[in-house]
N, C-alpha and C. Protein backbone atom coordinates (compact mmCIF):
# COMPACT_ATOMS: atom_id res chain seq x y z
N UNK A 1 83.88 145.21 -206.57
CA UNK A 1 82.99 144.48 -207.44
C UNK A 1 82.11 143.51 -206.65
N UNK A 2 82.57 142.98 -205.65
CA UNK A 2 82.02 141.92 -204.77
C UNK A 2 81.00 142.88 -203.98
N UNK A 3 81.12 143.97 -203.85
CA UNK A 3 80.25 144.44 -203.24
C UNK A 3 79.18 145.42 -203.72
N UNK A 4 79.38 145.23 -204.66
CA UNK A 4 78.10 145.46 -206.31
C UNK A 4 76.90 144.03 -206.26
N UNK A 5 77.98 143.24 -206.41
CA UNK A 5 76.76 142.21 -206.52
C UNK A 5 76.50 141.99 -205.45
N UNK A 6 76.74 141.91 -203.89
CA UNK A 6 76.03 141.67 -202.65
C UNK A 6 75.01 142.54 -202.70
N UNK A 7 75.22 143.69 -202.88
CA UNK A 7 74.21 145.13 -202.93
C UNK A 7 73.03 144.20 -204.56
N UNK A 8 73.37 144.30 -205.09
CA UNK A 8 72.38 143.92 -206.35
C UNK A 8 71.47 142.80 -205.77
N UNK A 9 71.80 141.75 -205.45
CA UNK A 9 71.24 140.67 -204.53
C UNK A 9 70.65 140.88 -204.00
N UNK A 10 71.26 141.74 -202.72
CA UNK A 10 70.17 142.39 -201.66
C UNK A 10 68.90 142.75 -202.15
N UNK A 11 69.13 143.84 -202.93
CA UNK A 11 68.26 144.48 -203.65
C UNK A 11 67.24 143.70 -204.23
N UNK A 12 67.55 142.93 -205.33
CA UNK A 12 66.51 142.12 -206.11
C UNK A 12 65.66 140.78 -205.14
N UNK A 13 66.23 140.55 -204.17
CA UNK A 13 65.71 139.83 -203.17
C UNK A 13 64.71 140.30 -202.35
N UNK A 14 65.08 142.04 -201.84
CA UNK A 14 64.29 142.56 -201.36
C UNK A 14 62.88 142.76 -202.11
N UNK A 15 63.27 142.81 -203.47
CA UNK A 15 62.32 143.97 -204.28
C UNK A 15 61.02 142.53 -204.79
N UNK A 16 61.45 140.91 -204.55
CA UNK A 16 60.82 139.40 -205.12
C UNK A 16 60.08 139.78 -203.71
N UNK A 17 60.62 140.00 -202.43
CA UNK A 17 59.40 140.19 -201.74
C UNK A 17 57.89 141.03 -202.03
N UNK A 18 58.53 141.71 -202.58
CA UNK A 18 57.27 142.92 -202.12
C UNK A 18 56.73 142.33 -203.75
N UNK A 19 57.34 141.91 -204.54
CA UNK A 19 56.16 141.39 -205.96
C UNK A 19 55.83 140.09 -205.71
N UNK A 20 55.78 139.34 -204.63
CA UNK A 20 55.40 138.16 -204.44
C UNK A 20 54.17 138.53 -203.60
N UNK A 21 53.96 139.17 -202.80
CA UNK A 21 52.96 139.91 -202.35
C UNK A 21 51.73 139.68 -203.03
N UNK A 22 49.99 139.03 -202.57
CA UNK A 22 49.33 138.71 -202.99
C UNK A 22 48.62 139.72 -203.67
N UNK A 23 49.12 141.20 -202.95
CA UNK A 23 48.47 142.37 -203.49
C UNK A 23 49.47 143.56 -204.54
N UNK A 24 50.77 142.62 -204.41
CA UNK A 24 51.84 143.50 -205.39
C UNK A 24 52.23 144.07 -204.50
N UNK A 25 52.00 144.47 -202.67
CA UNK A 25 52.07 145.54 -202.37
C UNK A 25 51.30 146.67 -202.36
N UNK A 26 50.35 147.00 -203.13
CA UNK A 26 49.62 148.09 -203.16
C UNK A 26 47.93 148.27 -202.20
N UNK A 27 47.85 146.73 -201.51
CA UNK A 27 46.75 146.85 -200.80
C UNK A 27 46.15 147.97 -200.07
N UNK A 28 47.39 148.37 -199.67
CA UNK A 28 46.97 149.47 -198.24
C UNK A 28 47.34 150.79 -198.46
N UNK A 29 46.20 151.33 -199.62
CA UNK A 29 46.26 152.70 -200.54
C UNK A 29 45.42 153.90 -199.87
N UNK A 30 44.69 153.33 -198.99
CA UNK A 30 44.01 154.37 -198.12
C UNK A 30 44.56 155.00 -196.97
N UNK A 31 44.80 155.90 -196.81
CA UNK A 31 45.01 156.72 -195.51
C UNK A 31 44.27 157.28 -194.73
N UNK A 32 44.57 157.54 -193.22
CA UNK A 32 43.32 158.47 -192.48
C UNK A 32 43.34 159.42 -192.30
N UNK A 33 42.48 160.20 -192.61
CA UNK A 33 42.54 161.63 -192.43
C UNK A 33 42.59 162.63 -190.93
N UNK A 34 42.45 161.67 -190.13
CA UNK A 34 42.07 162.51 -188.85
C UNK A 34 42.40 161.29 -188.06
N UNK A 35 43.00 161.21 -186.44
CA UNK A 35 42.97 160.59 -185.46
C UNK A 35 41.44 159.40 -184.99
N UNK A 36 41.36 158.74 -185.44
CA UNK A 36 39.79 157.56 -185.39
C UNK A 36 40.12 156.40 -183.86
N UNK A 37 38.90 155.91 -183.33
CA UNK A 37 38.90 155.19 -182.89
C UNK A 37 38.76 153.66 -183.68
N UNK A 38 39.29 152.63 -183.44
CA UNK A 38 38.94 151.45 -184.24
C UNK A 38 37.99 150.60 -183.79
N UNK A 39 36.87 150.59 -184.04
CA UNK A 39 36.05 149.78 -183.30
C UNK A 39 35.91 148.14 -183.74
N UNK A 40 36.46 147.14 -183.13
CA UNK A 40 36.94 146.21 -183.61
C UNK A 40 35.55 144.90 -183.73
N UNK A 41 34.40 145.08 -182.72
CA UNK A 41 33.33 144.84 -182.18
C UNK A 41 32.44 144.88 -183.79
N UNK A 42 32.57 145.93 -184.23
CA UNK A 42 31.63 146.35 -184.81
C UNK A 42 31.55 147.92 -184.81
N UNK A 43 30.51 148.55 -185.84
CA UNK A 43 30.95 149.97 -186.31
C UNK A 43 29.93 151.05 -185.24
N UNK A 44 29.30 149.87 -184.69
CA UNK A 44 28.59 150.79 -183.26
C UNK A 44 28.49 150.09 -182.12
N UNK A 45 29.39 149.72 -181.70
CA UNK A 45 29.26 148.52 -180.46
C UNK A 45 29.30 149.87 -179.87
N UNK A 46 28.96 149.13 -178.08
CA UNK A 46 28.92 149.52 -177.10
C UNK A 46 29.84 149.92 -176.28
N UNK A 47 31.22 149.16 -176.30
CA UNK A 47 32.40 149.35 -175.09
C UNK A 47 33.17 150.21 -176.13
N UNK A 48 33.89 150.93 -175.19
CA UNK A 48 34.75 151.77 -175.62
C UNK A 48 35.91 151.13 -176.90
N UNK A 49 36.16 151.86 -177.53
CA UNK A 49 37.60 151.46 -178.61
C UNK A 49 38.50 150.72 -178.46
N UNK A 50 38.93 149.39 -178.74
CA UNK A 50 40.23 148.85 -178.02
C UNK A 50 41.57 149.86 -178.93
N UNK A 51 40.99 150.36 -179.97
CA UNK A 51 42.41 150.41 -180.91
C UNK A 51 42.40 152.20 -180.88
N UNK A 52 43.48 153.16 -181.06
CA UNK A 52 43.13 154.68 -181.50
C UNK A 52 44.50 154.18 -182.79
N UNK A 53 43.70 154.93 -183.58
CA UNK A 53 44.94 154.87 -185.17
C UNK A 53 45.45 156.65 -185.47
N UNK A 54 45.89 156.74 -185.43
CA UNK A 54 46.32 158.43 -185.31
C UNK A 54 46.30 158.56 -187.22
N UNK A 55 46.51 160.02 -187.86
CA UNK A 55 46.32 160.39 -188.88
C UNK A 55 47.39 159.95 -190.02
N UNK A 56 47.01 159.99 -190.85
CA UNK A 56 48.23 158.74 -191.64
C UNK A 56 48.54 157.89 -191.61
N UNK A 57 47.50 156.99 -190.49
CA UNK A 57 47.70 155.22 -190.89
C UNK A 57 47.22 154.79 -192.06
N UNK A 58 48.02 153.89 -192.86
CA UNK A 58 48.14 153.24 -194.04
C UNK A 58 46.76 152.10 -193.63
N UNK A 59 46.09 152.11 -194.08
CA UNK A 59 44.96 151.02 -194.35
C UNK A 59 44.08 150.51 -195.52
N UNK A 60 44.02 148.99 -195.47
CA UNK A 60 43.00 149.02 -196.91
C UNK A 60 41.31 148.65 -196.40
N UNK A 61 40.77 148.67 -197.47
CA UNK A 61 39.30 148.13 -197.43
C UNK A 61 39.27 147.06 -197.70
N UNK A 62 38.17 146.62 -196.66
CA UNK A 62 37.92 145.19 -196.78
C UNK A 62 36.28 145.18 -196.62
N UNK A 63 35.43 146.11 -196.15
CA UNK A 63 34.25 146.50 -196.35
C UNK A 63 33.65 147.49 -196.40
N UNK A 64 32.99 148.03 -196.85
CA UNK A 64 32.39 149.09 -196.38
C UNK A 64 31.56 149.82 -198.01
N UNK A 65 31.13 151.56 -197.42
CA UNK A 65 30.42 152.20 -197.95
C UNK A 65 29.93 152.87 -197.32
N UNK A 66 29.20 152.63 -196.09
CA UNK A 66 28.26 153.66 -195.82
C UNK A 66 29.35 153.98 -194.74
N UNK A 67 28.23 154.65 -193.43
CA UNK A 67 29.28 155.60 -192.51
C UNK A 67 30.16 154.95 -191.87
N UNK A 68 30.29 153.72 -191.86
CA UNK A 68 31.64 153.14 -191.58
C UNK A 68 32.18 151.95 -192.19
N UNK A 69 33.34 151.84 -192.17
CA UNK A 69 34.35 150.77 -193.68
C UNK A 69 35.03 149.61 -192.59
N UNK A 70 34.89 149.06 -192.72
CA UNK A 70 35.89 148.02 -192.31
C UNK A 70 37.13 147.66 -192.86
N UNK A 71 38.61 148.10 -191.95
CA UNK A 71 39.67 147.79 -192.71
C UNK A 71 40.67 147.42 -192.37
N UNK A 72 42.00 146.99 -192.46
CA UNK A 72 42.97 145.96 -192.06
C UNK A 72 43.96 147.18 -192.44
N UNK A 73 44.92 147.40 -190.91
CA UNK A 73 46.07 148.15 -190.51
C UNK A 73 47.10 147.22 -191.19
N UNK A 74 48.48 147.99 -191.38
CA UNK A 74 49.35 147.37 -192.07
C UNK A 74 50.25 146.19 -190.99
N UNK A 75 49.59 146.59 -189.52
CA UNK A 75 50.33 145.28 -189.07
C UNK A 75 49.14 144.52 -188.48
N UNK A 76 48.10 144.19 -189.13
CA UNK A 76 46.49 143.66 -189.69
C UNK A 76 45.54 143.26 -188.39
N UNK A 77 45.61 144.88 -188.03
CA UNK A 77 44.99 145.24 -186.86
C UNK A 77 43.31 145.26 -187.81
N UNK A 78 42.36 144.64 -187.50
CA UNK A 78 41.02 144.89 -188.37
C UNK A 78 39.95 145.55 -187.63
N UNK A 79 38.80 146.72 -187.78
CA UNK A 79 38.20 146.94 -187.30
C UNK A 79 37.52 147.93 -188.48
N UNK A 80 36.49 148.95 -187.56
CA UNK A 80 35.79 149.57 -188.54
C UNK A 80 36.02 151.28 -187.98
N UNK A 81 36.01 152.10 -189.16
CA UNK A 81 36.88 153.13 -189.08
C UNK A 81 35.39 153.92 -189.80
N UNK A 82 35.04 155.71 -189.34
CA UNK A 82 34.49 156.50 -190.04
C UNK A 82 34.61 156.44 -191.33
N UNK A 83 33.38 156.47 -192.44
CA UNK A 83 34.02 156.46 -193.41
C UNK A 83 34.54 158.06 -193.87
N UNK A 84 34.49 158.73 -193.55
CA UNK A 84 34.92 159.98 -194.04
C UNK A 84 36.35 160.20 -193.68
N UNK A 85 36.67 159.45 -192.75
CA UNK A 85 38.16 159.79 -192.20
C UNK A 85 38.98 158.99 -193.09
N UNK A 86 38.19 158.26 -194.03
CA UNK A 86 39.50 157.10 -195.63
C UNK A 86 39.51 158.36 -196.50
N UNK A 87 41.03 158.24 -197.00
CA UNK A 87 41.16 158.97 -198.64
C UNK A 87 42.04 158.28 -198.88
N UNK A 88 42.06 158.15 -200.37
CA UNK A 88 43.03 157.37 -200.99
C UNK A 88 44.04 157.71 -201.16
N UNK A 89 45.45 157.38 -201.47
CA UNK A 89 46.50 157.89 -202.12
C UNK A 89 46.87 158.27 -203.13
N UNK A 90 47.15 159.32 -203.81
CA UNK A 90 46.76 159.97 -205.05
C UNK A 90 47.65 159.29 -205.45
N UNK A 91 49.08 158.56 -205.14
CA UNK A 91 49.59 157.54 -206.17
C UNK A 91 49.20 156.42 -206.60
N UNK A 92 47.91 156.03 -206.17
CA UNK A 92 47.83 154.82 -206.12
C UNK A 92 46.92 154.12 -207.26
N UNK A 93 46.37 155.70 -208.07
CA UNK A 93 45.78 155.35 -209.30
C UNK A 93 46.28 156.07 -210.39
N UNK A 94 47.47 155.56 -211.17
CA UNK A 94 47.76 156.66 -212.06
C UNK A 94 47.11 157.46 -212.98
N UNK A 95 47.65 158.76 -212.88
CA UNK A 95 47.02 159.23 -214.21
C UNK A 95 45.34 160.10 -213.47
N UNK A 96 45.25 159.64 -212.46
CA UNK A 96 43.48 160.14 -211.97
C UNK A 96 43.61 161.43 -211.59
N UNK A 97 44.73 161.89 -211.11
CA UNK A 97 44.87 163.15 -210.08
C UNK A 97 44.67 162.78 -208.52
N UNK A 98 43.95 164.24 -208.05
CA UNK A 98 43.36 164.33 -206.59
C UNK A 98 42.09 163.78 -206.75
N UNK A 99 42.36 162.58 -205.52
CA UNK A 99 41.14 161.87 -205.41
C UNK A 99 40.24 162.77 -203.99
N UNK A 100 38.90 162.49 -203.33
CA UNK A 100 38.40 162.41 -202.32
C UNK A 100 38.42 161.44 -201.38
N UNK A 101 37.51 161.66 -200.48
CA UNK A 101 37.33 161.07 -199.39
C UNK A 101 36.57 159.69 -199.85
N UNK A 102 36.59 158.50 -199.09
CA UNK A 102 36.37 157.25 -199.49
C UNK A 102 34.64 157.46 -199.37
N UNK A 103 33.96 158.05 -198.29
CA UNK A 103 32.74 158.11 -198.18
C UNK A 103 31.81 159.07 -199.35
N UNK A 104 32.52 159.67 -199.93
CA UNK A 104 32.33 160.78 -201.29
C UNK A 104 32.42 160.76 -202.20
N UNK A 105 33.25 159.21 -202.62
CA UNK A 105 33.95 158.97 -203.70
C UNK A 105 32.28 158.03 -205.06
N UNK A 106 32.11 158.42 -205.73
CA UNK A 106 31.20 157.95 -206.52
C UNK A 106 31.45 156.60 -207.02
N UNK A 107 30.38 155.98 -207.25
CA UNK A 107 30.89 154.44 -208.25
C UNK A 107 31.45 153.52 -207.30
N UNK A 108 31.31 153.77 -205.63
CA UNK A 108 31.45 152.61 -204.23
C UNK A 108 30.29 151.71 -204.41
């Protein structure tokens, strides 16, 4: 029994983190589609990439629209990423289905 409620505790302690969260948690609904350089400079600087984000990094928006978005890695690495290489997470809007690509997506 004592180790019902340590486990329950745990649990509900864990779970006040992630809803205390300024974003619920759900900020970082975009994924990448393809291996990107991060250009941290700006979305056409000159020196090479400090950052490479490989396919399936979790990222949100923090700017963008045209051919490149500016966005914050989940351990809030910030830079600017292709926009064609964002798609959203189809969980992340219920009820919508299959979404597209962030650069394709209508109503940006």
């Amino acid at each position: 029994m004592r180790r019902l409620i340590s486990f329950t505790g745990l649990l509900v302690w864990t779970l006040a983190g992630c809803a205390g969260s300024p974003d619920g948690g759900t900020a970082y609904n975009f994924f990448l589609t393809e291996d990107v350089n991060l250009m941290m400079k700006g979305p056409q600087q000159d020196t090479p990439a400090e950052e490479h984000l490989a396919t399936g990094t979790r990222v949100r928006i923090l700017n963008g629209g045209g051919a490149s978005t500016l966005v914050e890695t989940v351990d809030r690495k910030q830079g600017w990423v292709p926009s064609s290489a964002l798609k959203m997470q189809e969980d992340s809007i219920p009820g919508t289905g299959p979404t597209g690509s962030f650069g394709s997506h209508s109503g940006w």
